[in-house]
N, C-alpha and C. Protein backbone atom coordinates (compact mmCIF):
# COMPACT_ATOMS: atom_id res chain seq x y z
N UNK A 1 -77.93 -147.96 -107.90
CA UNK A 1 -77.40 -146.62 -107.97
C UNK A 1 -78.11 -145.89 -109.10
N UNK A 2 -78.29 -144.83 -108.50
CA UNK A 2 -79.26 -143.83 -109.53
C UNK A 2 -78.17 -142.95 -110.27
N UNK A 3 -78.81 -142.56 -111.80
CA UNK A 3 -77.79 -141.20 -111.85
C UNK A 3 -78.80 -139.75 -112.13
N UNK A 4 -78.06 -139.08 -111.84
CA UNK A 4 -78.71 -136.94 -111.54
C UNK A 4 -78.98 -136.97 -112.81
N UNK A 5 -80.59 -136.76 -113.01
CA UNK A 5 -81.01 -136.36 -114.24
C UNK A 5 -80.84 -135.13 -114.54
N UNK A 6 -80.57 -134.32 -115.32
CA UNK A 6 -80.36 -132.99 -115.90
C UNK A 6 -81.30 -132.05 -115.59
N UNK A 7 -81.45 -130.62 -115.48
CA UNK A 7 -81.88 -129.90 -115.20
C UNK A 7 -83.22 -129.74 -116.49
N UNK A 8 -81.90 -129.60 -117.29
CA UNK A 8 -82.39 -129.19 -118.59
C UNK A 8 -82.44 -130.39 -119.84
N UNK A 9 -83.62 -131.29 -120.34
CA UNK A 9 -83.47 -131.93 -121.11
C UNK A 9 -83.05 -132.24 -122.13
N UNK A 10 -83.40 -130.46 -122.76
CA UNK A 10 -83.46 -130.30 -124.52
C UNK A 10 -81.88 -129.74 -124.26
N UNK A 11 -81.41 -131.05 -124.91
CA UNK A 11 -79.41 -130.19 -125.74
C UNK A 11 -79.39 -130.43 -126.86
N UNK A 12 -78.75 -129.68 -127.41
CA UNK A 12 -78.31 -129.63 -128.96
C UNK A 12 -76.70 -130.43 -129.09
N UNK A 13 -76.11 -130.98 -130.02
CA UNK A 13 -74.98 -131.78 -130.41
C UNK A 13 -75.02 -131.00 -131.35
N UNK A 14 -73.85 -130.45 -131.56
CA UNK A 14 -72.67 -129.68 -132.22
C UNK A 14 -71.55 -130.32 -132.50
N UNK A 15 -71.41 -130.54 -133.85
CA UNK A 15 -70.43 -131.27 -134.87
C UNK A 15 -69.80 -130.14 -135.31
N UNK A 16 -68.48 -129.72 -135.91
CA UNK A 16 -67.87 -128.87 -136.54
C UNK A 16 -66.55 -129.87 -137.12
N UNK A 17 -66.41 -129.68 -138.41
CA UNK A 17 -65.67 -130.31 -138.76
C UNK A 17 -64.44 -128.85 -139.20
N UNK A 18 -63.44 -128.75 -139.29
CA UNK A 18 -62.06 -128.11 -139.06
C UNK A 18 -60.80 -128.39 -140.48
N UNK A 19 -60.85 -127.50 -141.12
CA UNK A 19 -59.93 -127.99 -141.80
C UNK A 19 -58.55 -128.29 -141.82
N UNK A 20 -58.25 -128.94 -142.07
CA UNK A 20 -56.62 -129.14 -141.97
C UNK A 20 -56.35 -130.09 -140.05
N UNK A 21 -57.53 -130.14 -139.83
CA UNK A 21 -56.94 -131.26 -138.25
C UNK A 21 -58.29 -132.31 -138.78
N UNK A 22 -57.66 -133.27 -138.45
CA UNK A 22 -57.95 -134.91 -138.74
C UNK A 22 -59.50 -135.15 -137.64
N UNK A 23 -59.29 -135.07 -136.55
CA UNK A 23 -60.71 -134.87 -135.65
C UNK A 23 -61.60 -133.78 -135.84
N UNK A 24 -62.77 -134.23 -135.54
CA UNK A 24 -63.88 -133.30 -135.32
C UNK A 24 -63.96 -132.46 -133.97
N UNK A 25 -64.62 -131.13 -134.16
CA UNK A 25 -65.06 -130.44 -131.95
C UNK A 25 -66.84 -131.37 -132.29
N UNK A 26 -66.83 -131.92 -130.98
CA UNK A 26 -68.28 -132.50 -130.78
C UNK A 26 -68.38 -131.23 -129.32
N UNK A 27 -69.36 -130.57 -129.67
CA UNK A 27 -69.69 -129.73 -128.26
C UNK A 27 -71.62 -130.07 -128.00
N UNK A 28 -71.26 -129.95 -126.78
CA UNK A 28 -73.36 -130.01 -126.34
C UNK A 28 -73.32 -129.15 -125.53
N UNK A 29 -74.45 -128.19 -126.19
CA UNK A 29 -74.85 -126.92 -125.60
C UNK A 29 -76.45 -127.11 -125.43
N UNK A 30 -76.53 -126.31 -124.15
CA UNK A 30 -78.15 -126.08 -123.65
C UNK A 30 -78.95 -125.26 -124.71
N UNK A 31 -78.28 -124.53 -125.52
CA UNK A 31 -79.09 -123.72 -126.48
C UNK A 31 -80.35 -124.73 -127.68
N UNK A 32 -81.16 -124.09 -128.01
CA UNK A 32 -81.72 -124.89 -128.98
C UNK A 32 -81.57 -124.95 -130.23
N UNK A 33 -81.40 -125.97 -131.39
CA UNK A 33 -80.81 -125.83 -132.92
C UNK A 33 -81.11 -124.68 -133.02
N UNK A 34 -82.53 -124.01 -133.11
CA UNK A 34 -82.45 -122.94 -134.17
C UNK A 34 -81.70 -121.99 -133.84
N UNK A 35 -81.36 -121.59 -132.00
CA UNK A 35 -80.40 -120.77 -131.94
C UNK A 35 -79.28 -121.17 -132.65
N UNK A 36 -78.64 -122.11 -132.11
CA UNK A 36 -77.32 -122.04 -132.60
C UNK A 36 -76.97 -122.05 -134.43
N UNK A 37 -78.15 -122.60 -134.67
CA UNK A 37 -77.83 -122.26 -136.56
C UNK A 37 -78.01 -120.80 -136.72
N UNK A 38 -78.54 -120.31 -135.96
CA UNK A 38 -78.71 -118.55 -136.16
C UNK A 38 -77.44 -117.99 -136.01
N UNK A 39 -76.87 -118.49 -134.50
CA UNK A 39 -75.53 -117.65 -134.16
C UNK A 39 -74.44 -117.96 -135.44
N UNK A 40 -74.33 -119.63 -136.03
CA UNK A 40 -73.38 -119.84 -136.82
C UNK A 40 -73.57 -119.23 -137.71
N UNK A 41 -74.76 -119.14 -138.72
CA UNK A 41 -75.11 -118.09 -139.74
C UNK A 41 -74.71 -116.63 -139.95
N UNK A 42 -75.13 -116.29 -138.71
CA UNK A 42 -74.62 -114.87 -138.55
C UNK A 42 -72.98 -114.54 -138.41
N UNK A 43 -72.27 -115.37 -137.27
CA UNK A 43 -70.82 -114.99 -137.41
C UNK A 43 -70.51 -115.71 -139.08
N UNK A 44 -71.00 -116.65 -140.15
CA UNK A 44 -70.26 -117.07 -140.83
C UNK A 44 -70.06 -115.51 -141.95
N UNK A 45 -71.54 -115.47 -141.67
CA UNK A 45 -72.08 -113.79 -142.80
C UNK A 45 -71.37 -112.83 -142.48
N UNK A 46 -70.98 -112.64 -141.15
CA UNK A 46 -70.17 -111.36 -140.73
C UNK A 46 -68.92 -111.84 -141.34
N UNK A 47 -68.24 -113.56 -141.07
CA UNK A 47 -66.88 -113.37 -141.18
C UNK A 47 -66.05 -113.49 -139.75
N UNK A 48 -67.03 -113.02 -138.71
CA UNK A 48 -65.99 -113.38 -137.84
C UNK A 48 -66.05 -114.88 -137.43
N UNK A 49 -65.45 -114.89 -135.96
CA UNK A 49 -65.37 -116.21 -135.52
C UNK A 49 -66.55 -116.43 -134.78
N UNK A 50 -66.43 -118.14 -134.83
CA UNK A 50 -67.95 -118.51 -133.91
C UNK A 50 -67.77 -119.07 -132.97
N UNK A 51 -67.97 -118.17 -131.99
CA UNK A 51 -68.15 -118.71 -129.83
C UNK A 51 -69.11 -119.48 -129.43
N UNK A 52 -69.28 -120.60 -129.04
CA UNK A 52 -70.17 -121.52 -127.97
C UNK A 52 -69.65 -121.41 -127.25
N UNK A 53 -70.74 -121.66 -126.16
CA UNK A 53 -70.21 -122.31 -124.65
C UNK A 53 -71.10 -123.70 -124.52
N UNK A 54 -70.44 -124.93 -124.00
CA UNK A 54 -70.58 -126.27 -123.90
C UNK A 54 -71.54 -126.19 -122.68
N UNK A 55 -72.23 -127.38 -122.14
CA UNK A 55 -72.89 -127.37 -120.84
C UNK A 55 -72.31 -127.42 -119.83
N UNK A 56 -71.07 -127.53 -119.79
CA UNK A 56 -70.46 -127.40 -118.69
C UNK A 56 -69.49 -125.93 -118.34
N UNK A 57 -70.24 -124.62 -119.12
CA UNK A 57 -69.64 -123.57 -119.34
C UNK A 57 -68.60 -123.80 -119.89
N UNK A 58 -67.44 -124.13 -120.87
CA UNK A 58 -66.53 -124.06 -121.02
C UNK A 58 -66.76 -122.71 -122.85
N UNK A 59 -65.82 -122.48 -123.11
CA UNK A 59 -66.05 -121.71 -124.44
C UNK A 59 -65.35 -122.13 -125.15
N UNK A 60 -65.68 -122.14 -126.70
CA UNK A 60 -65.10 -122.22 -127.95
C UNK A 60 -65.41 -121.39 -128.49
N UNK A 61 -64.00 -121.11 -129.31
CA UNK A 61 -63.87 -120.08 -130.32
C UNK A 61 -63.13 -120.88 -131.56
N UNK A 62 -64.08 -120.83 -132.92
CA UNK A 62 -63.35 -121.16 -134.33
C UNK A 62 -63.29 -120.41 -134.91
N UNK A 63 -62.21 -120.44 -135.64
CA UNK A 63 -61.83 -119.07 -136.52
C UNK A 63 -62.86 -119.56 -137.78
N UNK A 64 -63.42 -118.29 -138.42
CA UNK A 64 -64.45 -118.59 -139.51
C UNK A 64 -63.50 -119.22 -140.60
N UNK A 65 -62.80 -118.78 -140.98
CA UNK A 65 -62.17 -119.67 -142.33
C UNK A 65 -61.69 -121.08 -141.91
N UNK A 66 -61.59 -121.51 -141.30
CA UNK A 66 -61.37 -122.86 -140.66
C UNK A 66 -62.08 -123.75 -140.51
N UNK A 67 -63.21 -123.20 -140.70
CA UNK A 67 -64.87 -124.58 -140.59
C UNK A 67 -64.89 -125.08 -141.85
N UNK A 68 -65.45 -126.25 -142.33
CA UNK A 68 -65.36 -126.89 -142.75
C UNK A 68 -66.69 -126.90 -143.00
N UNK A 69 -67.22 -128.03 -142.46
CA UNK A 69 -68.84 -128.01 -142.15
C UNK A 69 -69.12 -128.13 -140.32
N UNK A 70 -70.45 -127.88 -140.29
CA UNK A 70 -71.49 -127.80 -139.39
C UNK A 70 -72.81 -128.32 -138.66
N UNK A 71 -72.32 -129.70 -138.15
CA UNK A 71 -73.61 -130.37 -138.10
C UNK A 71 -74.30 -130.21 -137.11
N UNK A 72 -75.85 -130.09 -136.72
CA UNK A 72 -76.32 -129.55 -135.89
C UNK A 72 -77.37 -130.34 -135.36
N UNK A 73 -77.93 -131.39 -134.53
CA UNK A 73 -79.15 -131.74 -134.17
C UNK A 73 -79.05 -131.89 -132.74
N UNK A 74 -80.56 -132.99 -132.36
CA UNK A 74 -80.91 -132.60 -130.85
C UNK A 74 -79.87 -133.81 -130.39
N UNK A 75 -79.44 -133.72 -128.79
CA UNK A 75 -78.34 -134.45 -128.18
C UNK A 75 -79.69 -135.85 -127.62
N UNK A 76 -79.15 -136.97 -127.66
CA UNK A 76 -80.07 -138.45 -127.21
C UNK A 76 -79.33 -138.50 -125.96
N UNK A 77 -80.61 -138.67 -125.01
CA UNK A 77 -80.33 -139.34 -124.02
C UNK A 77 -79.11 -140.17 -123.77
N UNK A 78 -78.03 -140.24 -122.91
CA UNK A 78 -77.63 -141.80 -122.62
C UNK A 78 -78.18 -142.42 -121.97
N UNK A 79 -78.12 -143.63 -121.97
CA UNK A 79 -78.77 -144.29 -120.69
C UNK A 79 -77.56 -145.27 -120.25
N UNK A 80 -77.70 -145.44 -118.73
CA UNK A 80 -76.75 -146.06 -118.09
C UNK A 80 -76.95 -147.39 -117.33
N UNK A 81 -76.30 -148.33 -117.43
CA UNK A 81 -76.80 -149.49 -116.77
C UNK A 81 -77.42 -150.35 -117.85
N UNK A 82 -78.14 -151.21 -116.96
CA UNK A 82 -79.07 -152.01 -117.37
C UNK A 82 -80.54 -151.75 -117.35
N UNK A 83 -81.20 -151.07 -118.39
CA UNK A 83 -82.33 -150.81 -118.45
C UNK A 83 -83.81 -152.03 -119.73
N UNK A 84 -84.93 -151.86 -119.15
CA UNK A 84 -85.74 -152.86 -120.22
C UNK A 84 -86.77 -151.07 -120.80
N UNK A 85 -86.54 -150.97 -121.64
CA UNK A 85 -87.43 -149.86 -121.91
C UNK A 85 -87.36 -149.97 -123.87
């Protein structure tokens, strides 16, 4: 059994850590780091809140005073099964 390789290779992993709740949001978005460190930069500078949308369209909204930190790099492959590589 095979599995559907992605359209799109390059994802970004999105860490946000939240103050005052015990878990982290892990989101993966099709965008590339430097976008998304741009968008977070900018809503943090404005003050407002910061919107993603995940790869599966869904949206998030964090309220700016509520972040914590922001971790940002490229998303790894999974691999499934039994592979020799």
């Amino acid at each position: 059994m095979a599995t559907k390789k992605s359209a799109s290779s390059a994802r970004t992993e999105i860490r946000i850590g939240i103050t005052d709740a015990p878990q982290e949001l892990h989101i993966e978005s099709e965008l590339e780091s430097e976008k998304v460190i741009a968008l977070v930069t900018a809503a943090i500078d404005s003050g407002k809140s910061i919107t993603l949308t995940d790869v599966k369209g869904r949206i998030t909204v964090i309220p700016n005073g509520k972040i914590s930190f922001i971790e940002v790099g490229e998303s790894a492959e999974r691999k499934v099964g039994f592979a020799n590589a």
